[in-house]
Protein backbone atom coordinates (compact mmCIF):
# COMPACT_ATOMS: atom_id res chain seq x y z
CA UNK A 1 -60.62 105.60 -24.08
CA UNK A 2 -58.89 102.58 -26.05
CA UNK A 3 -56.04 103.95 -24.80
CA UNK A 4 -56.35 104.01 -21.61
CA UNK A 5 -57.81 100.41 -21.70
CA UNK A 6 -55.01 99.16 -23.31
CA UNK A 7 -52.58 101.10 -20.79
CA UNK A 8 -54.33 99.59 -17.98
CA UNK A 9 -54.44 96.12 -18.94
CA UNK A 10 -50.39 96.30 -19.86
CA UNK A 11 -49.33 97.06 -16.86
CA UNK A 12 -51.69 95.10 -15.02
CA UNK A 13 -49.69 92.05 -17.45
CA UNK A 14 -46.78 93.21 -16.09
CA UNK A 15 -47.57 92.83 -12.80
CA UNK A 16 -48.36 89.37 -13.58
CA UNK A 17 -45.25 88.71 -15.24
CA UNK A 18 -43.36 90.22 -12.10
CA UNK A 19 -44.41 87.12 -9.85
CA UNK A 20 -43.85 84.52 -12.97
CA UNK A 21 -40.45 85.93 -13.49
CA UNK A 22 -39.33 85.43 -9.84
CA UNK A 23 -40.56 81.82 -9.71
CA UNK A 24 -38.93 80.76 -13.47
CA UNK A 25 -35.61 82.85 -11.96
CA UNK A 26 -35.23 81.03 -8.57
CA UNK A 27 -36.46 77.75 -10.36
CA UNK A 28 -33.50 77.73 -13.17
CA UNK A 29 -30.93 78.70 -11.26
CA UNK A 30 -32.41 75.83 -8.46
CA UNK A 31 -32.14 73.33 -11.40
CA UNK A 32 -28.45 74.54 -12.86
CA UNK A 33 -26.87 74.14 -9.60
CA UNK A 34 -24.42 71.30 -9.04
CA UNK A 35 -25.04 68.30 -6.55
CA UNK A 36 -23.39 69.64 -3.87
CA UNK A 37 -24.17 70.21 -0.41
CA UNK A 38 -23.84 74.13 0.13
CA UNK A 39 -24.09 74.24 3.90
CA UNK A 40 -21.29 74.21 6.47
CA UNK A 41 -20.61 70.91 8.01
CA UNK A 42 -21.38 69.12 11.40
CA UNK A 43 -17.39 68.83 11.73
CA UNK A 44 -17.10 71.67 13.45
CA UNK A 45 -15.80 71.24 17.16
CA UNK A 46 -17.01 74.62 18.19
CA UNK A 47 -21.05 75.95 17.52
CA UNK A 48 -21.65 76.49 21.20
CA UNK A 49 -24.69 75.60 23.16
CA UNK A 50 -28.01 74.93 21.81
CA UNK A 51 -31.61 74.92 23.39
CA UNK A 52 -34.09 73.67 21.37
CA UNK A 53 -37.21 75.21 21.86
CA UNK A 54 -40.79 72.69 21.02
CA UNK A 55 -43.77 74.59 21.28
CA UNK A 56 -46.56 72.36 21.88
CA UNK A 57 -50.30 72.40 22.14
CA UNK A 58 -52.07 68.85 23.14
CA UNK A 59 -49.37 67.30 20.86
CA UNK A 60 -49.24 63.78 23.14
CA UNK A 61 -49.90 61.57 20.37
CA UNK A 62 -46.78 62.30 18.33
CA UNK A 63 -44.21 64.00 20.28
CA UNK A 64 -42.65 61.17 21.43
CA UNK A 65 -40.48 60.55 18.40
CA UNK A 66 -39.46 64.12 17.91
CA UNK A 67 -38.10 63.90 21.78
CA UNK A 68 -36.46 61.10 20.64
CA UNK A 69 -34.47 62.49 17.42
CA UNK A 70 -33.96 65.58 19.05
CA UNK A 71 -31.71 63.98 22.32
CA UNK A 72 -30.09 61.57 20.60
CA UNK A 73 -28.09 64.74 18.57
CA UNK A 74 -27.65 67.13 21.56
CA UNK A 75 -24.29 67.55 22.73
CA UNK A 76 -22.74 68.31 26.29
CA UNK A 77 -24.46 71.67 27.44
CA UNK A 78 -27.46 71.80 24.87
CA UNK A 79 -31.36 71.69 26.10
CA UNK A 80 -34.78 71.22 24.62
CA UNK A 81 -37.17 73.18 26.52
CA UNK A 82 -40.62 72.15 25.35
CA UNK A 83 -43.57 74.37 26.03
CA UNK A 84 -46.60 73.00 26.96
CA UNK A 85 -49.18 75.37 26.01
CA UNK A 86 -52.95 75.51 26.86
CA UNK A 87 -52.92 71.84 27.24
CA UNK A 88 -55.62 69.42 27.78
CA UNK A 89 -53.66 66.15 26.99
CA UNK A 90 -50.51 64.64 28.47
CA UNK A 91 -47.85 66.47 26.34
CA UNK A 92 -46.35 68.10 29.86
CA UNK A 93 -45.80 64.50 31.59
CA UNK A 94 -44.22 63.04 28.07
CA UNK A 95 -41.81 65.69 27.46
CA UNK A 96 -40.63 65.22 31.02
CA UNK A 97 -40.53 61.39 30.50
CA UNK A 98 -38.53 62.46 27.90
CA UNK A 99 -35.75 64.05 29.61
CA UNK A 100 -36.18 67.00 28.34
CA UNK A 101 -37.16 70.42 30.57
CA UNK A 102 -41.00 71.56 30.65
CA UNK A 103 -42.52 74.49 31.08
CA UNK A 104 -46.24 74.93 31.29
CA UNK A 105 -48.58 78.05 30.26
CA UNK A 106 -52.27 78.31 30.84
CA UNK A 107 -53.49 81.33 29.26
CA UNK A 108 -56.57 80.53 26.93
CA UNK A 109 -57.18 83.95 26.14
CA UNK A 110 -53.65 84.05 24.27
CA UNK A 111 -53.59 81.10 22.38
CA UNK A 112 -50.84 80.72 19.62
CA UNK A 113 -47.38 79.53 18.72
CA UNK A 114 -46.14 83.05 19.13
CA UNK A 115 -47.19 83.28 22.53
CA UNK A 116 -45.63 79.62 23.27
CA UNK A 117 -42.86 80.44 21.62
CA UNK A 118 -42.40 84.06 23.63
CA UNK A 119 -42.73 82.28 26.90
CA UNK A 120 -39.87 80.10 25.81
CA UNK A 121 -37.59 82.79 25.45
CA UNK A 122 -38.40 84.17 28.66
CA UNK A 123 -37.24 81.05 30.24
CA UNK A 124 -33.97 80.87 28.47
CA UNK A 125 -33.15 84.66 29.40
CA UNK A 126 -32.41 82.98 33.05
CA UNK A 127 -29.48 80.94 31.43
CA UNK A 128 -29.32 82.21 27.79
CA UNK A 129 -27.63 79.64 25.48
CA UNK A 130 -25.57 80.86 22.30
CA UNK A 131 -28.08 79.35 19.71
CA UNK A 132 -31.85 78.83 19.68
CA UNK A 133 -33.22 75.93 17.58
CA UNK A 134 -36.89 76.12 16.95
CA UNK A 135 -38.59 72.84 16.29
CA UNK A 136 -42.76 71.63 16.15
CA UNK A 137 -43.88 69.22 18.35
CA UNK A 138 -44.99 67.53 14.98
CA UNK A 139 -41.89 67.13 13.07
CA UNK A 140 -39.19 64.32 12.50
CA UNK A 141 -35.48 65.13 11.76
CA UNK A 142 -33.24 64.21 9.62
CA UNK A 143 -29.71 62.92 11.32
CA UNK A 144 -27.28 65.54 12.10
CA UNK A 145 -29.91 68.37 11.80
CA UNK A 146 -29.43 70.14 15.10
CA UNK A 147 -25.85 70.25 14.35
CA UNK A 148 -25.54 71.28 10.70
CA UNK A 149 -27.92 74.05 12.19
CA UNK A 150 -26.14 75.01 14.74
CA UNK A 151 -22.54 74.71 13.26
CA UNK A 152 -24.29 76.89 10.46
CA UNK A 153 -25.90 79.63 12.90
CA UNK A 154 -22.45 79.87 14.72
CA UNK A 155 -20.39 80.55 10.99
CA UNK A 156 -22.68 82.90 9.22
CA UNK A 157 -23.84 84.74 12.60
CA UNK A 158 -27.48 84.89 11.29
CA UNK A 159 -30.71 82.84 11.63
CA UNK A 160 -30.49 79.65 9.32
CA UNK A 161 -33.39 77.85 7.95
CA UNK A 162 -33.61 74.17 7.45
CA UNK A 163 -35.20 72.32 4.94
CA UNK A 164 -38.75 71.78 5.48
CA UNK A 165 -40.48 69.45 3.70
CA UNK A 166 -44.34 67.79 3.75
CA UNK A 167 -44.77 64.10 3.08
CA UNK A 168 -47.97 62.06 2.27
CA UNK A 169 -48.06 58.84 2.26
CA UNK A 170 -47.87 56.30 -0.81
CA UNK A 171 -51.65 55.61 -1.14
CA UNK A 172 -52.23 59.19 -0.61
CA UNK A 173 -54.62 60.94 -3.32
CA UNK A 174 -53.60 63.32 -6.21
CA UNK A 175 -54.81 65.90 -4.56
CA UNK A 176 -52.80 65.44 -2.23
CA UNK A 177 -49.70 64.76 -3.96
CA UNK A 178 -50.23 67.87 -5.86
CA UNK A 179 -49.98 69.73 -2.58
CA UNK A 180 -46.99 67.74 -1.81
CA UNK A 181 -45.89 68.82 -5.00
CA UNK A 182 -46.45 72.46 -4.56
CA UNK A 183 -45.08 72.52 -1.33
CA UNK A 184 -41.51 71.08 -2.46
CA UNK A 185 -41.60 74.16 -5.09
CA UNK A 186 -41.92 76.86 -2.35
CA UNK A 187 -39.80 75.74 0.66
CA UNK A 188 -37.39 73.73 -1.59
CA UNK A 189 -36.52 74.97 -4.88
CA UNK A 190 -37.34 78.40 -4.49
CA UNK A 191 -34.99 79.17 -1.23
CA UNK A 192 -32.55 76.61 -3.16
CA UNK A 193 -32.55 79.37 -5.91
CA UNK A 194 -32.25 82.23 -3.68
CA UNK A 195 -29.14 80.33 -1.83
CA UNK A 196 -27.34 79.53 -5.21
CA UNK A 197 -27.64 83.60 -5.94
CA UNK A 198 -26.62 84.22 -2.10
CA UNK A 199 -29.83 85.51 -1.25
CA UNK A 200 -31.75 85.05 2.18
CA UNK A 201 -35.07 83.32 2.31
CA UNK A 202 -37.82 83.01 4.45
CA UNK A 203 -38.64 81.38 7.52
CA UNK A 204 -40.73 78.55 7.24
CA UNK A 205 -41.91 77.89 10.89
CA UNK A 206 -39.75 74.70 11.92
CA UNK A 207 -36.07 73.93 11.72
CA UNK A 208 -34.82 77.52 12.75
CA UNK A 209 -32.02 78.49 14.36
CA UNK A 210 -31.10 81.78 15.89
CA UNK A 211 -27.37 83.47 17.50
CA UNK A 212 -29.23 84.11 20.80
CA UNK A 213 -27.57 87.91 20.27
CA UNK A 214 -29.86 88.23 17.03
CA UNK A 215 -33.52 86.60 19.08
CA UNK A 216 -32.89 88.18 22.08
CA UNK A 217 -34.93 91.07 21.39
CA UNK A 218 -37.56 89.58 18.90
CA UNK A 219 -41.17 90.08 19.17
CA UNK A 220 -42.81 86.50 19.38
CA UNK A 221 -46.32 87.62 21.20
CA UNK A 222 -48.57 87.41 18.84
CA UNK A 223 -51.39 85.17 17.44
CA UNK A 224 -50.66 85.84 14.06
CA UNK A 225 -51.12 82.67 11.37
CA UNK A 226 -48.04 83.84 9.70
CA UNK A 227 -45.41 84.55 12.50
CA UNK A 228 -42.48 82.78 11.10
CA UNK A 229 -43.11 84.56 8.35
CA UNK A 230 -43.30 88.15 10.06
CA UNK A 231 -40.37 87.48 11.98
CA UNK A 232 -37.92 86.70 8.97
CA UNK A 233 -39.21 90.00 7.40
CA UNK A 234 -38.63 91.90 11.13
CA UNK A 235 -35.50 90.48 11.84
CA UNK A 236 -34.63 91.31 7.90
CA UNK A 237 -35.28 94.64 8.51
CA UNK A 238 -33.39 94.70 11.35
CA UNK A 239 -30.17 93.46 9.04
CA UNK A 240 -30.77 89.64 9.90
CA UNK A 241 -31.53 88.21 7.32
CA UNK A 242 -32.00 84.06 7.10
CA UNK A 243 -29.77 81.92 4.84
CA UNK A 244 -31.39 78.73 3.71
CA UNK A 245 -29.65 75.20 4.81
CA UNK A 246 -30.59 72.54 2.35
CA UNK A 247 -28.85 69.87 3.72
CA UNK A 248 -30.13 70.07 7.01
CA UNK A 249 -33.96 68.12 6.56
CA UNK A 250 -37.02 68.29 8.94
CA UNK A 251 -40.30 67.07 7.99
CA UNK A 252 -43.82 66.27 8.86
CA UNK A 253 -47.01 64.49 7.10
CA UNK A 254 -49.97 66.19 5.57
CA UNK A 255 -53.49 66.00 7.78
CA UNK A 256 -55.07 62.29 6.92
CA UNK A 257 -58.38 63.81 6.92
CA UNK A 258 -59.42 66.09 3.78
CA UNK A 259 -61.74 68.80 6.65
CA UNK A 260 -58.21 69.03 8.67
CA UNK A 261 -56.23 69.55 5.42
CA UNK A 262 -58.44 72.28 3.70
CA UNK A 263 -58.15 73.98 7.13
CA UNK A 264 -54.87 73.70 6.98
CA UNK A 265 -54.46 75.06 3.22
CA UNK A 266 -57.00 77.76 4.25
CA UNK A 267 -55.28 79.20 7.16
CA UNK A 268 -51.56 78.90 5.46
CA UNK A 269 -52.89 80.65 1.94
CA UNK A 270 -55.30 83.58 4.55
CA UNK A 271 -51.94 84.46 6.25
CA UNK A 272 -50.39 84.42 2.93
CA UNK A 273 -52.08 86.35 0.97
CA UNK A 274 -53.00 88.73 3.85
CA UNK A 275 -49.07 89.72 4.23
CA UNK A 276 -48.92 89.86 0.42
CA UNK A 277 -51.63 92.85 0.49
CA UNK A 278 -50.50 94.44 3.75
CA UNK A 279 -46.80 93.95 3.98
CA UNK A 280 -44.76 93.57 1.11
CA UNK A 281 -45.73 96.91 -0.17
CA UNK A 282 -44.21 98.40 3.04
CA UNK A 283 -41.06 96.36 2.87
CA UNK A 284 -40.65 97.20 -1.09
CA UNK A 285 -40.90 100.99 0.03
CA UNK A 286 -38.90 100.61 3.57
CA UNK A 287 -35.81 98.70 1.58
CA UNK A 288 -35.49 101.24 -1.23
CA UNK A 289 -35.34 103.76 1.24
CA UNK A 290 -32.92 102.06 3.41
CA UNK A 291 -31.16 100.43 1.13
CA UNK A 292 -31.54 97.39 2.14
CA UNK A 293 -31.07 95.32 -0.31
CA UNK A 294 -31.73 91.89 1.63
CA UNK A 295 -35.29 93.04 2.60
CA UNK A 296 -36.36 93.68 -0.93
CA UNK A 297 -35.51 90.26 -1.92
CA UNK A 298 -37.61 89.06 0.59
CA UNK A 299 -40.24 91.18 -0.27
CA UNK A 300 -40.70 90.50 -3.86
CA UNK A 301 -40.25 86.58 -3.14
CA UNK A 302 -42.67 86.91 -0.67
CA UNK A 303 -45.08 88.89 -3.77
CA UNK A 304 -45.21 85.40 -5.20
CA UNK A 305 -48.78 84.28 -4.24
CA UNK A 306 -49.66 80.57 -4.25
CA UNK A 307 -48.79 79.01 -7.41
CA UNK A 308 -52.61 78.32 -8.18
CA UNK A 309 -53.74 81.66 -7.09
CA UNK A 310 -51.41 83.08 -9.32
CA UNK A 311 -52.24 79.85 -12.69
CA UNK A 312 -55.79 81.38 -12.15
CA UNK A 313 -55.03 85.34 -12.53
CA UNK A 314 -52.80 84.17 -15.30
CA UNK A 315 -55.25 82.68 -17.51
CA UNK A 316 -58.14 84.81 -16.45
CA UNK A 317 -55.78 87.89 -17.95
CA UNK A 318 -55.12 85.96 -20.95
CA UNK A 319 -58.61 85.15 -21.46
CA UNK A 320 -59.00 89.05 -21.08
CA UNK A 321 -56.14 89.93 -23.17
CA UNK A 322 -57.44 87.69 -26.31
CA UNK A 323 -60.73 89.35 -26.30
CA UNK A 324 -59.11 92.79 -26.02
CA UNK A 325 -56.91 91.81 -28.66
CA UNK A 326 -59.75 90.47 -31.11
CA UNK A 327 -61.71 93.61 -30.04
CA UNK A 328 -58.79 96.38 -31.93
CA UNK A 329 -57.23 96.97 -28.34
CA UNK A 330 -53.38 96.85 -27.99
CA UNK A 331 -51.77 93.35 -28.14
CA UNK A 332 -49.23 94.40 -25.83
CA UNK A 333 -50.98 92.29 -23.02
CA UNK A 334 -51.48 89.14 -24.79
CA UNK A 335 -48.22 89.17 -25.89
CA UNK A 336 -47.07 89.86 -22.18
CA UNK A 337 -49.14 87.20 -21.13
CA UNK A 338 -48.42 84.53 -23.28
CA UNK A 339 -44.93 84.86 -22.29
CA UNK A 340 -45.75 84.92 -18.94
CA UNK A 341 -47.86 81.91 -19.01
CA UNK A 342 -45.05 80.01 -20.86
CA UNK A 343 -42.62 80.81 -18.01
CA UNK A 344 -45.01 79.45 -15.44
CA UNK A 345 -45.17 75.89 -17.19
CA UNK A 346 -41.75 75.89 -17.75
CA UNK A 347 -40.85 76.61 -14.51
CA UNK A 348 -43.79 73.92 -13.04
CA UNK A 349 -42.11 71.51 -15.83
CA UNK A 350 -38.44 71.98 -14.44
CA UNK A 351 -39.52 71.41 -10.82
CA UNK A 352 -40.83 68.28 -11.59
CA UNK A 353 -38.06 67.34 -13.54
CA UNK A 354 -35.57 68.14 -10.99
CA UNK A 355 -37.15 67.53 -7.95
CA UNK A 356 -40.60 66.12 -8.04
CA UNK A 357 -40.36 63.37 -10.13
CA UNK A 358 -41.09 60.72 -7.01
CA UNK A 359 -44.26 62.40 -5.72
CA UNK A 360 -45.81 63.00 -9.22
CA UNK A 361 -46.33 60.60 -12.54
CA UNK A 362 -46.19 62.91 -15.61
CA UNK A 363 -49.61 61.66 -16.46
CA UNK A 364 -50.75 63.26 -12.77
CA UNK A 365 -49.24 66.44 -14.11
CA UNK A 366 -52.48 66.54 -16.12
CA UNK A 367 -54.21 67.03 -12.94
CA UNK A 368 -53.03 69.89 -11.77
CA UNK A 369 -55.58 72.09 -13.63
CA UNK A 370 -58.58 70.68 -12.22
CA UNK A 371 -57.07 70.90 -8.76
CA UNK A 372 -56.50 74.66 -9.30
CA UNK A 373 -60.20 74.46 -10.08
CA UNK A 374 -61.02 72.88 -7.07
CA UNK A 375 -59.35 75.71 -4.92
CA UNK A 376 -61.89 78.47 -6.52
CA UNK A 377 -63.64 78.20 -3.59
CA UNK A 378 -60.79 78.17 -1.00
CA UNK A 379 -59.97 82.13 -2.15
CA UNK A 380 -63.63 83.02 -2.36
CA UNK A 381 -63.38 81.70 1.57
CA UNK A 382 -60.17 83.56 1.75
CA UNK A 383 -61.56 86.45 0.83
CA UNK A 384 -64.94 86.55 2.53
CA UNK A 385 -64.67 84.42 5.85
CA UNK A 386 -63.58 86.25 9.49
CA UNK A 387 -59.86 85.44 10.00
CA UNK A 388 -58.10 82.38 11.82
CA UNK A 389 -55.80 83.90 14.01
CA UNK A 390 -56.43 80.54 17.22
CA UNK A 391 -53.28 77.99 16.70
CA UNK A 392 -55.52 74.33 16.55
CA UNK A 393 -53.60 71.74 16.65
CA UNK A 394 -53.91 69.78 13.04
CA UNK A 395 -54.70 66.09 13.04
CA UNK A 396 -52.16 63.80 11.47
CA UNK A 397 -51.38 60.18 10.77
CA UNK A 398 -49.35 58.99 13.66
CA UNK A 399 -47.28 56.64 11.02
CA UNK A 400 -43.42 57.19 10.55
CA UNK A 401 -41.56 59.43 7.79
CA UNK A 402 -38.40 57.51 6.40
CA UNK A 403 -35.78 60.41 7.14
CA UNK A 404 -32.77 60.43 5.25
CA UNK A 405 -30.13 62.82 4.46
CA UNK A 406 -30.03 61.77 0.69
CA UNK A 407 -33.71 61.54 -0.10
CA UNK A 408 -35.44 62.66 -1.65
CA UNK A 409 -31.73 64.02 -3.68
CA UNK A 410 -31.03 66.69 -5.55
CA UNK A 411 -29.71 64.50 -8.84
């Protein structure tokens, strides 16, 4: 019986340590790569045309500015086609003050982005253009994104993701920070590792681009929380995989309000976790049998749960293990994970050191435990709540980011 104990509780350590070892992995080789930008260049005289799609749902208050950014980098022959969605507010009548074409769609019993996003493309099949840009209604760009996208997209022939990053203001909280923090780690320097290994990543939702060839066909009508990521692992699959673009920047602002942000974090970690369960074992089994090699990476970077999910299961197993280990059991786990909960630090310690070093103090790093605390209840609520699967628009600051090309830089 001992036995078997001890069995269990090793390889349940080594599934830990699977997760751990993927984030310290794509975090060192993030750090050891040189400052360089590792993306085609806007130079190119030749990308074709671009639409760029906006989904929008009652997004009046702040879509102004991304109008704005967005036609002053269009060239000759490119469109932004935003789509007005189940709205209430004014966001048809700016987007056409803007310049830019509008489409309406009034369906309330199909609310969502993929639905939006699905009635864009059947507008562009009338006049398809050669690449598709996805952008949110909510988002500022950097200068030169649409082209560095684009330019991209046209070279490599598959969907490119840009750099998406969340910003909080200076008087923002720790808390907050902290989730600034974490959110650098997964949409930066993880795909950052991936790229320097010449690995696809994810899709993150905003800042796509498509060859119209390779979108044509995708699935988009859905209400799923998660669609961006469902399409990179569909179009993955298909042998499409995304390449990450970390010189090309878009970004948006945290909720101001703490209710909008938890329902924020809520929804994002529910649609996480919920593919974690459902589809990655699926896509580990699918890309061993195909052999496709691309779609396994994904997988097991998408096996990664949220990095305070996974601090808790660490030190709940090391708890475990130290009692086993006291008890006469095996040390085999321990041993497992204490190394696995020394590659988590370091890996949280090199991020910061690399990348995170102007949104965090060292001294706040010694906050970061009782915010993983705080979340307890967020995965009990994960875990026992009915589903969001509506798209609600999330309230936000109407202040501007400062965009630049160079910051926050990768020193």
């Amino acid at each position: 019986m001992a036995a078997l104990v001890s069995c269990l509780m090793t390889i349940m350590a080594i599934l830990l340590a699977i997760p751990v070892t993927i984030v310290f992995l794509e975090t060192l080789v993030a750090v050891a790569l040189p400052a360089r930008q590792l993306c085609g260049c806007a130079s190119n005289d030749f990308r074709g045309r671009v639409a760029v799609l906006v989904p929008a749902h009652n997004e009046s208050a702040g879509l102004s500015p991304t109008l704005e950014q967005i036609m002053g980098q269009l060239r000759s022959g490119d469109r932004v086609v935003v789509i007005a969605d189940n709205c209430t507010d004014n966001t048809a009548g700016i987007a056409a003050a803007a310049r830019a074409t509008v489409i309406e769609r009034n369906e309330p019993a199909r609310i969502g982005k993929g639905y939006a996003l699905d009635f864009g493309m059947n507008h562009l099949r009338i006049e398809p253009p050669d690449i598709v840009i996805i952008v949110d209604a909510d988002c500022r760009l950097a200068p030169g994104v649409i082209d560095q996208l684009a330019t991209t997209c046209a070279i490599a022939d598959r969907p490119v993701q840009a750099l998406y990053l969340m910003t909080t203001p200076s008087e923002a909280s720790i808390k907050l920070k902290i989730r600034e923090f974490a959110w650098r780690v997964k949409n930066w320097v993880r795909p950052l590792g991936l790229h320097g290994l010449n690995l696809p990543c994810q899709l993150m939702g905003t800042g796509m681009a498509f060859p119209w060839e390779v979108i044509r066909t995708a699935d988009f009508a859905g209400g799923s929380i998660v669609e961006d990521l469902k399409l990179g692992i569909e179009l993955t699959m298909a042998g499409h995989s995304a390449q990450f673009c970390p010189s090309a920047r878009v970004y948006s602002e945290f909720p101001s309000s703490s209710e909008a942000a938890a329902m924020q974090q809520r929804r994002w970690e529910q649609g996480h976790i919920g593919l974690l369960l459902t589809a990655v074992p699926r896509m580990i089994y699918l890309s061993l049998r195909h052999g496709n090699g691309h779609l396994l990476v994904l997988a097991l970077d998408l096996a990664v749960p949220p990095l305070s999910l996974l601090a808790v299961l660490i030190c709940a197993m090391l708890g475990l293990a130290g009692l086993s280990a006291i008890l006469g059991l095996s040390s085999a786990p321990l041993i497992i994970n204490v190394a696995a909960t020394l590659g988590l630090l370091a890996a949280v310690f090199l991020c910061w050191l690399k990348f995170c070093r102007d949104v965090l103090s060292a001294s706040a790093l010694l906050s970061i435990p009782y915010y993983i605390i705080q979340k307890l209840h967020l995965y009990r609520d994960v875990l026992t709540r009915r589903k969001t699967t509506r798209w609600a628009r999330t309230d936000r600051k109407t202040s501007e980011t400062k965009l630049s090309c160079d910051s926050p830089a990768i020193d």
